[in-house]
PDB file of N, CA and C in Angstrom:
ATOM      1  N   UNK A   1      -3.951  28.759  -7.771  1.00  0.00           N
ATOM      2  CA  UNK A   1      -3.059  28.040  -6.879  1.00  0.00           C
ATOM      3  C   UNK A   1      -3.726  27.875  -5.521  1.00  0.00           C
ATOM      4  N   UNK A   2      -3.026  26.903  -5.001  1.00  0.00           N
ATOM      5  CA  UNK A   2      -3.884  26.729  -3.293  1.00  0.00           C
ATOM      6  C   UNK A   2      -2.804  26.193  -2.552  1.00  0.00           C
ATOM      7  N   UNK A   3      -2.990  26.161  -1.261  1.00  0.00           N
ATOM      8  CA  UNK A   3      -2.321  25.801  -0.177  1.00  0.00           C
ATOM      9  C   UNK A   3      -2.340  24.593   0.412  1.00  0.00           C
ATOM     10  N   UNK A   4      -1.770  23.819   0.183  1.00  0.00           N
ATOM     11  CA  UNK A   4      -1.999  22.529   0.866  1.00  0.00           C
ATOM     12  C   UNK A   4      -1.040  21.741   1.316  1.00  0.00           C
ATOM     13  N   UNK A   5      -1.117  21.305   3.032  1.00  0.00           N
ATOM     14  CA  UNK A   5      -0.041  20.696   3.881  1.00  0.00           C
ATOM     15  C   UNK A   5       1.307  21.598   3.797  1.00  0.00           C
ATOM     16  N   UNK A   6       1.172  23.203   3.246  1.00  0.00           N
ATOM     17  CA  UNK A   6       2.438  23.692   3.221  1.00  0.00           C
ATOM     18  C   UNK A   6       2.986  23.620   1.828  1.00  0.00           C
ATOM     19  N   UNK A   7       2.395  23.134   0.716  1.00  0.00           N
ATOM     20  CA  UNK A   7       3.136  22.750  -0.227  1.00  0.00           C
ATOM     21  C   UNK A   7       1.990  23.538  -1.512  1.00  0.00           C
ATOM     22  N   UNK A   8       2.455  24.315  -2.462  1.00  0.00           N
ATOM     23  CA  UNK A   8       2.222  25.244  -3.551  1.00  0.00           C
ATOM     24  C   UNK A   8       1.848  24.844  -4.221  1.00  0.00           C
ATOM     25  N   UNK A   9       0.620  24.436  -4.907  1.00  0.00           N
ATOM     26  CA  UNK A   9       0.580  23.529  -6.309  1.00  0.00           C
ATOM     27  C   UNK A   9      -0.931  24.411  -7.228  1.00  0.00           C
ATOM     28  N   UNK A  10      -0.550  24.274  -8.430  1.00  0.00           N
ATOM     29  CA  UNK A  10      -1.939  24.474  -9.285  1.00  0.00           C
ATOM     30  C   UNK A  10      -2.935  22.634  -9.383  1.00  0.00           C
ATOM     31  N   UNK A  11      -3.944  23.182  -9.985  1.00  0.00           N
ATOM     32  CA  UNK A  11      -4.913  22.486  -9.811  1.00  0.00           C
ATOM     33  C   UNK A  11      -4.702  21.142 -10.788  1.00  0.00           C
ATOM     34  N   UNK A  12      -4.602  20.393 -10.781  1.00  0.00           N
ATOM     35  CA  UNK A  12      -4.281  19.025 -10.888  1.00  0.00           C
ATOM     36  C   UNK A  12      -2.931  18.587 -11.067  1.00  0.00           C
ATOM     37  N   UNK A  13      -2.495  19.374 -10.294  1.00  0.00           N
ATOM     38  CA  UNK A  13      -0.891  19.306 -10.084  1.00  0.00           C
ATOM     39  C   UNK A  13      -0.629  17.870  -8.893  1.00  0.00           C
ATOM     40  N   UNK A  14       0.009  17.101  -8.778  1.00  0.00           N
ATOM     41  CA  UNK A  14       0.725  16.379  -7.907  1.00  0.00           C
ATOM     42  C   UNK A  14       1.246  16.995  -6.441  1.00  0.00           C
ATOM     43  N   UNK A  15       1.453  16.859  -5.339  1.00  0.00           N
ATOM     44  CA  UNK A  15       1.445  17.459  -4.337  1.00  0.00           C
ATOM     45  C   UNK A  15       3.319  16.822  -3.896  1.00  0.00           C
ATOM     46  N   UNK A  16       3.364  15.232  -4.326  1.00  0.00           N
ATOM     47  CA  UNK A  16       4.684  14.799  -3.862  1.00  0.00           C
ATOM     48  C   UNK A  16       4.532  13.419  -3.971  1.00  0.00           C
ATOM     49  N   UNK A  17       5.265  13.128  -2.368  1.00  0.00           N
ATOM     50  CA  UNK A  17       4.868  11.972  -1.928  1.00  0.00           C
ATOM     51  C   UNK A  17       3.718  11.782  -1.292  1.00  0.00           C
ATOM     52  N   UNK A  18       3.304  10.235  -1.275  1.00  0.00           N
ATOM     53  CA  UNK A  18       1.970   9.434  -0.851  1.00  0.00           C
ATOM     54  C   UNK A  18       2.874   8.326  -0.066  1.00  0.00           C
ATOM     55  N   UNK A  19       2.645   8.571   1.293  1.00  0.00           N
ATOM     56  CA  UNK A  19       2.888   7.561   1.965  1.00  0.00           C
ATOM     57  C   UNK A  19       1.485   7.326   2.473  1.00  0.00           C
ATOM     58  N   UNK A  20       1.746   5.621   2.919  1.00  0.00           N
ATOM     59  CA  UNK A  20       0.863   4.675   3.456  1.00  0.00           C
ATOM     60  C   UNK A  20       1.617   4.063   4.678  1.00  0.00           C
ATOM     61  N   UNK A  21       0.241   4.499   5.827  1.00  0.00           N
ATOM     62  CA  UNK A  21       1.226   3.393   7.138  1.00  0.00           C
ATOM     63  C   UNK A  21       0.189   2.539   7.812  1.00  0.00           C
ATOM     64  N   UNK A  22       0.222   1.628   7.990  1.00  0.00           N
ATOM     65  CA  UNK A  22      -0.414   1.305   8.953  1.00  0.00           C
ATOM     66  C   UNK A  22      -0.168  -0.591   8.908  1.00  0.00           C
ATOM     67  N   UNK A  23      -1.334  -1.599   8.953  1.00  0.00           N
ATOM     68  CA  UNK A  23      -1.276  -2.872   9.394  1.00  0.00           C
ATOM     69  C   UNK A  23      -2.787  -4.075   8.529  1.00  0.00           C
ATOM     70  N   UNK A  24      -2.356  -4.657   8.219  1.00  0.00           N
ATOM     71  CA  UNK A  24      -3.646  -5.856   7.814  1.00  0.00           C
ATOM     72  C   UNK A  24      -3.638  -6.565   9.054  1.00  0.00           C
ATOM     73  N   UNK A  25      -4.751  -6.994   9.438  1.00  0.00           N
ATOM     74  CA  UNK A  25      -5.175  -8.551   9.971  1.00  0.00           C
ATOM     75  C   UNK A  25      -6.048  -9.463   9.197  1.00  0.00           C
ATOM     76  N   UNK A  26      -5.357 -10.413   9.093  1.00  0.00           N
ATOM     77  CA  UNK A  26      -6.071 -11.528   7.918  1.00  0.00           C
ATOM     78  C   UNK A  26      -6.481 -12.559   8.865  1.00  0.00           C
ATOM     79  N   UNK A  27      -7.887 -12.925   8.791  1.00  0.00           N
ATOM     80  CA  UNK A  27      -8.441 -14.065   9.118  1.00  0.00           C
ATOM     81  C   UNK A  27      -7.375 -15.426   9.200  1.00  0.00           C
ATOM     82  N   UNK A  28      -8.154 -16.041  10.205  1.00  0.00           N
ATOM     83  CA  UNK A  28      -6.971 -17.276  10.287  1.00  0.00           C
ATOM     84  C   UNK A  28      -7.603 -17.865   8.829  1.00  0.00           C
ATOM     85  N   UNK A  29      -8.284 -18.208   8.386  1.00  0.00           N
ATOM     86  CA  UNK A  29      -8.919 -18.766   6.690  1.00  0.00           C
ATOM     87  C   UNK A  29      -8.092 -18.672   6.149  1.00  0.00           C
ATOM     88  N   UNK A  30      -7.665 -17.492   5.606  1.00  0.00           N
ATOM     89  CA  UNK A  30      -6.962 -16.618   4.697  1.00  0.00           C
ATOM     90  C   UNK A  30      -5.207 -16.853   4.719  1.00  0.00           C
ATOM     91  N   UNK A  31      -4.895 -16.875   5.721  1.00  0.00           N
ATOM     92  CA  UNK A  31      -3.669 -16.665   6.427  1.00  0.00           C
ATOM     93  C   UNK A  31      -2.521 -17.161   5.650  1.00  0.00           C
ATOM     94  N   UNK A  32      -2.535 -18.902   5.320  1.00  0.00           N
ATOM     95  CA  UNK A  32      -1.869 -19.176   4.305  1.00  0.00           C
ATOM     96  C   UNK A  32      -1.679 -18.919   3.033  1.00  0.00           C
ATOM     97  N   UNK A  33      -2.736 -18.430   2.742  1.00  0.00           N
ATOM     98  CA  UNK A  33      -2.864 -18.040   0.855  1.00  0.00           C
ATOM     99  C   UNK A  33      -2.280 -16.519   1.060  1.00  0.00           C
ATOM    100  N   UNK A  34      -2.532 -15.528   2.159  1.00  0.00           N
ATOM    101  CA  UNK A  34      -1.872 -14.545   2.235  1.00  0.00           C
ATOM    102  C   UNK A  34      -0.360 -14.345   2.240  1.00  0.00           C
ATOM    103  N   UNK A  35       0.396 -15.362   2.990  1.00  0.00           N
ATOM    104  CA  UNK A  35       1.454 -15.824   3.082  1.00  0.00           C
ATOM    105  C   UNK A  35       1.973 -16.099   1.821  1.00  0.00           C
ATOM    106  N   UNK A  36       1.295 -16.879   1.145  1.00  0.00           N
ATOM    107  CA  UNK A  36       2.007 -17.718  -0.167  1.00  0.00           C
ATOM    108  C   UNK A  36       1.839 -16.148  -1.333  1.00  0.00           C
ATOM    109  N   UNK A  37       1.008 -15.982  -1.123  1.00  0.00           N
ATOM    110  CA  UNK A  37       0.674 -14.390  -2.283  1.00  0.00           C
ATOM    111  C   UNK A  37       1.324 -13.665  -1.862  1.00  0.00           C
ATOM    112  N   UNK A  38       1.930 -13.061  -0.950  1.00  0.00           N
ATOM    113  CA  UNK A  38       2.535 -11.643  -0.371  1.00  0.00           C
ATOM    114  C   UNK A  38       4.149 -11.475  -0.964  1.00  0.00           C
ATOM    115  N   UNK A  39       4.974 -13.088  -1.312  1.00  0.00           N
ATOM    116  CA  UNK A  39       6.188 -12.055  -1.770  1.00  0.00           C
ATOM    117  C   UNK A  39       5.832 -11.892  -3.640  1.00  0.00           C
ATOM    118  N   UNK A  40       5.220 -12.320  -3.966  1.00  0.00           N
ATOM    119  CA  UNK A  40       5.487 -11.883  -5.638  1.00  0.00           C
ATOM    120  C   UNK A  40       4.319 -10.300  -5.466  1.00  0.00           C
ATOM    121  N   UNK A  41       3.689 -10.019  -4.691  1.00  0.00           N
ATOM    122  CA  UNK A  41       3.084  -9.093  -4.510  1.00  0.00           C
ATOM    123  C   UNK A  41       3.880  -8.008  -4.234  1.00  0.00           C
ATOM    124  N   UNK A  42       5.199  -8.319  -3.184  1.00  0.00           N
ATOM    125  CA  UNK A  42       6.087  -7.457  -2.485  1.00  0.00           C
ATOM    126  C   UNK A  42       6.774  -7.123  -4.017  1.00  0.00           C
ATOM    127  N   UNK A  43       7.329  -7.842  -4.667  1.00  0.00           N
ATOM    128  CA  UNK A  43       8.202  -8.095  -5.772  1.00  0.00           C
ATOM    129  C   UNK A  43       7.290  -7.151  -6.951  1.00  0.00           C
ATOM    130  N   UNK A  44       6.262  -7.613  -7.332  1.00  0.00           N
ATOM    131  CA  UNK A  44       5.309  -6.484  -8.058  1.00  0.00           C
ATOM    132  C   UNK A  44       5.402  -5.254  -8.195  1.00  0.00           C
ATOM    133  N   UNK A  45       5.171  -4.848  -6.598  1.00  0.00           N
ATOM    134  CA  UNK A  45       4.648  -3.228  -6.027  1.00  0.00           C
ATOM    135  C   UNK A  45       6.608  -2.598  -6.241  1.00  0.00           C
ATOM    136  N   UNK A  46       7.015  -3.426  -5.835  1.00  0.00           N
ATOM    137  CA  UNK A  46       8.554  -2.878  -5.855  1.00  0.00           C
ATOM    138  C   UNK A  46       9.170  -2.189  -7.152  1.00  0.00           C
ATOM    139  N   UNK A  47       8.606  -3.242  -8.416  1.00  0.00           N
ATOM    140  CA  UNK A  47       8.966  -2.874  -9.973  1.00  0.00           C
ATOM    141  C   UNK A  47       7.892  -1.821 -10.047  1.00  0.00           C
ATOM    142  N   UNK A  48       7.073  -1.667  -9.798  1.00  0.00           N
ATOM    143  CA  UNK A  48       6.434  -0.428 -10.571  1.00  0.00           C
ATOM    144  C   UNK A  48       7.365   1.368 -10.176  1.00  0.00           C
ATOM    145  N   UNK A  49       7.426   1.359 -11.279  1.00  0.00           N
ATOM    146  CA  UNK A  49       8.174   2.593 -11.942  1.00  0.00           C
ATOM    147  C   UNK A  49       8.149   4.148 -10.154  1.00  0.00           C
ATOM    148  N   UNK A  50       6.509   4.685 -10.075  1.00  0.00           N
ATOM    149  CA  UNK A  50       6.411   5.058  -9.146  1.00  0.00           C
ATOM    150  C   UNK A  50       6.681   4.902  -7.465  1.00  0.00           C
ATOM    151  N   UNK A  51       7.103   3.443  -7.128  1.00  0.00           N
ATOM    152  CA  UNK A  51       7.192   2.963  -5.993  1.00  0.00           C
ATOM    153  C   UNK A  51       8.311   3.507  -5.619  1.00  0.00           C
ATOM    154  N   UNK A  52       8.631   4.196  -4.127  1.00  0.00           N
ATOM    155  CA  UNK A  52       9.971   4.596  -3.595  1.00  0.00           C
ATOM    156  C   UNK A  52      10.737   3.243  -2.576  1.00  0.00           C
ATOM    157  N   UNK A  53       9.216   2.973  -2.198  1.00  0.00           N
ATOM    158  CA  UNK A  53       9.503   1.595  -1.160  1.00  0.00           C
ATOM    159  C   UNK A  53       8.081   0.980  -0.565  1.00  0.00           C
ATOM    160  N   UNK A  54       8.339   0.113  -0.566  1.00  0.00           N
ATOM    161  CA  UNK A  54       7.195  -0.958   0.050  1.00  0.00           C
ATOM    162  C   UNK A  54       7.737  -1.779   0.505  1.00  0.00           C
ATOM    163  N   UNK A  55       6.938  -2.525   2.074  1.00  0.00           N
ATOM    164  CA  UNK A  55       7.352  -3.335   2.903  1.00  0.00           C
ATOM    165  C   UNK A  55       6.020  -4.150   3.554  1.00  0.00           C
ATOM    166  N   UNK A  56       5.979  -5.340   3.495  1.00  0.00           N
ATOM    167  CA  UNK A  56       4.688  -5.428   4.487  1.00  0.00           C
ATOM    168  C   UNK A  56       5.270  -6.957   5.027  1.00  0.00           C
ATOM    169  N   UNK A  57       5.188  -7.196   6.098  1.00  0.00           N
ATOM    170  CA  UNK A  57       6.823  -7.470   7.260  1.00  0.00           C
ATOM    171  C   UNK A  57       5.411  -8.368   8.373  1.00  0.00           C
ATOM    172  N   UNK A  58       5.345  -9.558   8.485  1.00  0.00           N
ATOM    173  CA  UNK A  58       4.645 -10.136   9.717  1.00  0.00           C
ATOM    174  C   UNK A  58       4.758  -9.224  11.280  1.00  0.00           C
ATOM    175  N   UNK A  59       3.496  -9.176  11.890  1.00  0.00           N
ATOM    176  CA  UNK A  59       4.210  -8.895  12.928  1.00  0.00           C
ATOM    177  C   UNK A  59       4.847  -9.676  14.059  1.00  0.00           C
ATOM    178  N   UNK A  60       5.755  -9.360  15.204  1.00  0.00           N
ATOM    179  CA  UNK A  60       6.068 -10.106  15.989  1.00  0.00           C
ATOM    180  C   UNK A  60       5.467 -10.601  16.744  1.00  0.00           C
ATOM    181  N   UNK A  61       4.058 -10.198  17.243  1.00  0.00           N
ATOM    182  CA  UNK A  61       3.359 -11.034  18.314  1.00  0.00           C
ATOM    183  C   UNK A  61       2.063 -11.465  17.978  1.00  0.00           C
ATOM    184  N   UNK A  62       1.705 -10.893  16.813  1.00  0.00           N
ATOM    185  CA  UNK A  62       0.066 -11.704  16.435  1.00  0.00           C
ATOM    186  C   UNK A  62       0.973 -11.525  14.602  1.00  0.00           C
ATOM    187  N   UNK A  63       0.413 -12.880  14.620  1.00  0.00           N
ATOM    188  CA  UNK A  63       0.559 -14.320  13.666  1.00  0.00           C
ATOM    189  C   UNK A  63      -0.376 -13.195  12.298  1.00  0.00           C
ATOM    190  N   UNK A  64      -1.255 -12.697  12.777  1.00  0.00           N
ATOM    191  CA  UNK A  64      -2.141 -12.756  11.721  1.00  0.00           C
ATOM    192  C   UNK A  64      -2.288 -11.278  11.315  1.00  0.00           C
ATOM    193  N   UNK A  65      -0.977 -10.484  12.076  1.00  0.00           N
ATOM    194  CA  UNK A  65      -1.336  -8.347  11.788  1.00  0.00           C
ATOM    195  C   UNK A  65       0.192  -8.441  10.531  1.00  0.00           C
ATOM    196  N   UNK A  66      -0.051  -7.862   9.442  1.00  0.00           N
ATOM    197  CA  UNK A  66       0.790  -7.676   8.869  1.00  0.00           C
ATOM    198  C   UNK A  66       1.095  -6.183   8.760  1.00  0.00           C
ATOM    199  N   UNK A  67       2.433  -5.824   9.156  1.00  0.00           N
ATOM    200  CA  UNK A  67       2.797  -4.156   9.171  1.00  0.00           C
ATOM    201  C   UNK A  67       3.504  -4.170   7.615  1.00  0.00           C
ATOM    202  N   UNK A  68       2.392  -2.562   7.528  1.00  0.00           N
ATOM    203  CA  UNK A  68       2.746  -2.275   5.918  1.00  0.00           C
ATOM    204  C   UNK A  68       3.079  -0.776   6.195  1.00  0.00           C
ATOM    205  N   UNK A  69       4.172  -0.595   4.845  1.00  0.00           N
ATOM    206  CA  UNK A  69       4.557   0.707   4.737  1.00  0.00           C
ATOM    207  C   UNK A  69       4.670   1.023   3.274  1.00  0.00           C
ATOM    208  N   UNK A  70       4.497   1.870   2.965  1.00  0.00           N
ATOM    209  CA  UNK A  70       4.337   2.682   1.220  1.00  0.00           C
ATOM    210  C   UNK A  70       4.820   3.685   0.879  1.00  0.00           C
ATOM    211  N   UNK A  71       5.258   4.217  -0.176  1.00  0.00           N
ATOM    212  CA  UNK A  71       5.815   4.972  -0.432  1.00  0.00           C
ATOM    213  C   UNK A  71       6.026   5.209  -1.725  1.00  0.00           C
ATOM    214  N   UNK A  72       4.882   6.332  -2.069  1.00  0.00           N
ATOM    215  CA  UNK A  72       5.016   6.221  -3.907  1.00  0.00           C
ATOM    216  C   UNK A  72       5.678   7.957  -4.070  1.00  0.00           C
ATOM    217  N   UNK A  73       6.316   7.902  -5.482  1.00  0.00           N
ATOM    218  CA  UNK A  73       6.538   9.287  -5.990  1.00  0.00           C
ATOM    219  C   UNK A  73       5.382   9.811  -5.718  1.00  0.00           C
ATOM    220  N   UNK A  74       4.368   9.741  -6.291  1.00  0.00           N
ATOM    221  CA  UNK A  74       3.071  11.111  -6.574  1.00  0.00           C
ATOM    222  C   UNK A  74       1.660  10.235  -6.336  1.00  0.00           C
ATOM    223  N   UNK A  75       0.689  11.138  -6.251  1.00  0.00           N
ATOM    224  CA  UNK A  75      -0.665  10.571  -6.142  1.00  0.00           C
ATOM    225  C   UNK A  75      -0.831   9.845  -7.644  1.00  0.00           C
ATOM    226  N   UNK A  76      -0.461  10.083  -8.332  1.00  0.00           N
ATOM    227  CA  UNK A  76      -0.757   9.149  -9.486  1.00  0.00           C
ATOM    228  C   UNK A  76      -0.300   7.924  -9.817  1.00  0.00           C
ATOM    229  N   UNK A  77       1.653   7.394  -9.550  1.00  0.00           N
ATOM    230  CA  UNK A  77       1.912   6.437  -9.298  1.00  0.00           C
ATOM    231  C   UNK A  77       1.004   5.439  -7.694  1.00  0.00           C
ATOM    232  N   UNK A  78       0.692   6.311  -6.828  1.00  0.00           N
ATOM    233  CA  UNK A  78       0.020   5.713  -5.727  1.00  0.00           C
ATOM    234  C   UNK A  78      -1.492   5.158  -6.584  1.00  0.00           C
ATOM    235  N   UNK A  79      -2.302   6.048  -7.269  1.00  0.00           N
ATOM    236  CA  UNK A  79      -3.395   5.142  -7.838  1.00  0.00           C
ATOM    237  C   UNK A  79      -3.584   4.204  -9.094  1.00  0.00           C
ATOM    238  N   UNK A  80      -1.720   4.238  -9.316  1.00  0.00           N
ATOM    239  CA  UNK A  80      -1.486   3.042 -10.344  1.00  0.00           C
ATOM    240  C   UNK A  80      -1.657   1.917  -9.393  1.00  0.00           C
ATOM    241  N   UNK A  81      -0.681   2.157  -8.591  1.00  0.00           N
ATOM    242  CA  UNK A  81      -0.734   0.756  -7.458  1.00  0.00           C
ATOM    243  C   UNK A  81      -2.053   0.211  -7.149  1.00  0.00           C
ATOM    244  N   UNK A  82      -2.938   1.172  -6.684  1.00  0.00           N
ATOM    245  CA  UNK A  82      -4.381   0.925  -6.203  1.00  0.00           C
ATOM    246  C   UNK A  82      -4.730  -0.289  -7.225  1.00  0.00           C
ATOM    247  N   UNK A  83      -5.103   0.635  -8.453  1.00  0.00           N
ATOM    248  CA  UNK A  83      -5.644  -0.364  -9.437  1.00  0.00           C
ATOM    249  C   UNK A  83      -4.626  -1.403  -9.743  1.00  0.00           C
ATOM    250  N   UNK A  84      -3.881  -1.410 -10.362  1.00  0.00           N
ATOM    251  CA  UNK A  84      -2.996  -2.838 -10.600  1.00  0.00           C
ATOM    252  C   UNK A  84      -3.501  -3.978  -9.569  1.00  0.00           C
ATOM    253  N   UNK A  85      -2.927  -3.765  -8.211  1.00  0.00           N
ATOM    254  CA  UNK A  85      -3.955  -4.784  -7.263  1.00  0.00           C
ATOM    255  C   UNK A  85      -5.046  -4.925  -7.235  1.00  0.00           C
ATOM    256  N   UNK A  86      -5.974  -4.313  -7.597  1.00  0.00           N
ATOM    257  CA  UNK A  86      -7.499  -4.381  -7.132  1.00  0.00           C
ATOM    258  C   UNK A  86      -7.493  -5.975  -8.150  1.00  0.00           C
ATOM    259  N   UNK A  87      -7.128  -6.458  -9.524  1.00  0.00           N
ATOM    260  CA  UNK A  87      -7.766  -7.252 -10.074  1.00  0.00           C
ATOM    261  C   UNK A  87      -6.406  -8.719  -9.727  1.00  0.00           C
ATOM    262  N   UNK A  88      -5.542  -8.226  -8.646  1.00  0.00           N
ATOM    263  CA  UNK A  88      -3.983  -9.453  -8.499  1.00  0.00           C
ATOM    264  C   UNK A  88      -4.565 -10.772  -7.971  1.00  0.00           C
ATOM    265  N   UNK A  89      -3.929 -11.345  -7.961  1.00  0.00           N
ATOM    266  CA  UNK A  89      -3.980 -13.003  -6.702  1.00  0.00           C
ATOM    267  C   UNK A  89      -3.810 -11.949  -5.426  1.00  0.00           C
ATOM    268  N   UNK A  90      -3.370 -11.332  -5.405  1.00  0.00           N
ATOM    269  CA  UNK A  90      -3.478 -10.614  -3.556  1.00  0.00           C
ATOM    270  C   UNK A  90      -4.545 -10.066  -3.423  1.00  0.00           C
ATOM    271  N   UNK A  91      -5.148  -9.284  -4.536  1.00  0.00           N
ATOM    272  CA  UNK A  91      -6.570  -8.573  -3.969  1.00  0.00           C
ATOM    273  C   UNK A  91      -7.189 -10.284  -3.295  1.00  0.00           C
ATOM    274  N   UNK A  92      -7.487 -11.121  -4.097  1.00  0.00           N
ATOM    275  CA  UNK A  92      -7.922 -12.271  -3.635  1.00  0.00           C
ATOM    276  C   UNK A  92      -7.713 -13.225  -2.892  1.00  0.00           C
ATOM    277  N   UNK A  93      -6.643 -12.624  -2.521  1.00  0.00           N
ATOM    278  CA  UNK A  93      -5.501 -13.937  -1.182  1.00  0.00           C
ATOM    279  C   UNK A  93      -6.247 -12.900   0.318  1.00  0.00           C
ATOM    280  N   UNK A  94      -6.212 -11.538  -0.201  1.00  0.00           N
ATOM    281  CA  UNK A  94      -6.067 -10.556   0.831  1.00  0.00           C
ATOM    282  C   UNK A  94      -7.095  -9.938   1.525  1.00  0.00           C
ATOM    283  N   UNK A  95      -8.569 -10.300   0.154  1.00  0.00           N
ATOM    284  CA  UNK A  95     -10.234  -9.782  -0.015  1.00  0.00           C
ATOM    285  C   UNK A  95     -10.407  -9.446   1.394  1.00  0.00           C
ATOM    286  N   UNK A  96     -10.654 -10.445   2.656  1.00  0.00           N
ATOM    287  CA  UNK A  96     -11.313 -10.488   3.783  1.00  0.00           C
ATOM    288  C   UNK A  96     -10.510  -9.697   4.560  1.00  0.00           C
ATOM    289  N   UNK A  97      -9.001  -9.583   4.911  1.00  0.00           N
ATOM    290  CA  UNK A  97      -8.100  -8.666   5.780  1.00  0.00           C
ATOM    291  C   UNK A  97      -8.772  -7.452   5.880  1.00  0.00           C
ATOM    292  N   UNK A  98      -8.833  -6.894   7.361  1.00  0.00           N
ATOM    293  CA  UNK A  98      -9.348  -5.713   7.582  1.00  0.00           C
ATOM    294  C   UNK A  98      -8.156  -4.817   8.191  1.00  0.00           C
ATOM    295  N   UNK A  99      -8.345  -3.468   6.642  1.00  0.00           N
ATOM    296  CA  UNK A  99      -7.172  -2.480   6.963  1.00  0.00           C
ATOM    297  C   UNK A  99      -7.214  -1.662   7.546  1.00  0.00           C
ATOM    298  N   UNK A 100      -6.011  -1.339   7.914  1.00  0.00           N
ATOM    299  CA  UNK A 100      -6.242  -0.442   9.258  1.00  0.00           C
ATOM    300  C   UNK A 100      -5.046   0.410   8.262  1.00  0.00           C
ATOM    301  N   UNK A 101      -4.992   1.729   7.814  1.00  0.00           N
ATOM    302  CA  UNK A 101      -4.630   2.142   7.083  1.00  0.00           C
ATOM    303  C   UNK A 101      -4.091   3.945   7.570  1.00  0.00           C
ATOM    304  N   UNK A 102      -3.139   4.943   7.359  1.00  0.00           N
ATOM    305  CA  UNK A 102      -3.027   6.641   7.240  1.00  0.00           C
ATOM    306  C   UNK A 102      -2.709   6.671   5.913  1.00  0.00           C
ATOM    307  N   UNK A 103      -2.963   7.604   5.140  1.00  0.00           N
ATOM    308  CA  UNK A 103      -2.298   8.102   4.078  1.00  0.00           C
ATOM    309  C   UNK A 103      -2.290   9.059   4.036  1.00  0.00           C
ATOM    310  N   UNK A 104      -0.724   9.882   3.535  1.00  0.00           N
ATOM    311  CA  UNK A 104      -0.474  11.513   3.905  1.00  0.00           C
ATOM    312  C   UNK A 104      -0.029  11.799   2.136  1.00  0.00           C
ATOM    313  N   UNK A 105       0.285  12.850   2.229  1.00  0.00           N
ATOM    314  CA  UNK A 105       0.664  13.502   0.948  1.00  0.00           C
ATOM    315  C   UNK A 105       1.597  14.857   1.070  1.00  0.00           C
ATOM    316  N   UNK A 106       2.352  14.684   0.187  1.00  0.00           N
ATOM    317  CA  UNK A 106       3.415  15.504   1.275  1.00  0.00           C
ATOM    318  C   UNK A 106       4.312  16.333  -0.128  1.00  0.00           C
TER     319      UNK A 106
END
């Protein structure tokens, strides 16, 4: 067993939750195809089984920062998500956006 963030677990045990916080900025290039890809993406991440909540919300004063928030049951539903996107129309709407990203585990 080991200690981690306060929380008891054996060794390939799950720890909890996996939250994600932080923001994209997408190239002005990109911007529309990001737009047009982002709600069946929102709609996607939402149905998968592990998801508690996902949000990724324009921001109010730059056009081009999108605020994202995550929230999976366990590290394992979180690296379903990973992969499922890596091969979507959003990995490819989204390729160039540079993330600005925390992820905790809790």
């Amino acid at each position: 067993m080991s200690l981690n963030s306060g929380v008891m677990h054996q060794k390939g045990e799950t720890l909890g939750i996996v939250t994600l916080r932080g923001y994209i900025v997408v190239p002005d290039q990109d911007l529309a195809a990001v737009i047009a890809a982002l709600p069946k993406h929102i709609e996607n991440t939402n149905a998968e089984s592990g998801c508690v909540q996902f949000q990724v919300s324009p921001d109010k004063e730059n056009r081009n920062r999108f605020n994202v928030f995550e929230k999976f049951k366990d590290k394992k539903a979180f690296e379903y998500h990973q992969q499922r996107t890596a091969g979507s129309h959003w990995a490819v709407a989204s390729a160039r956006a540079k993330r600005h990203y925390e992820i905790t585990e809790s």
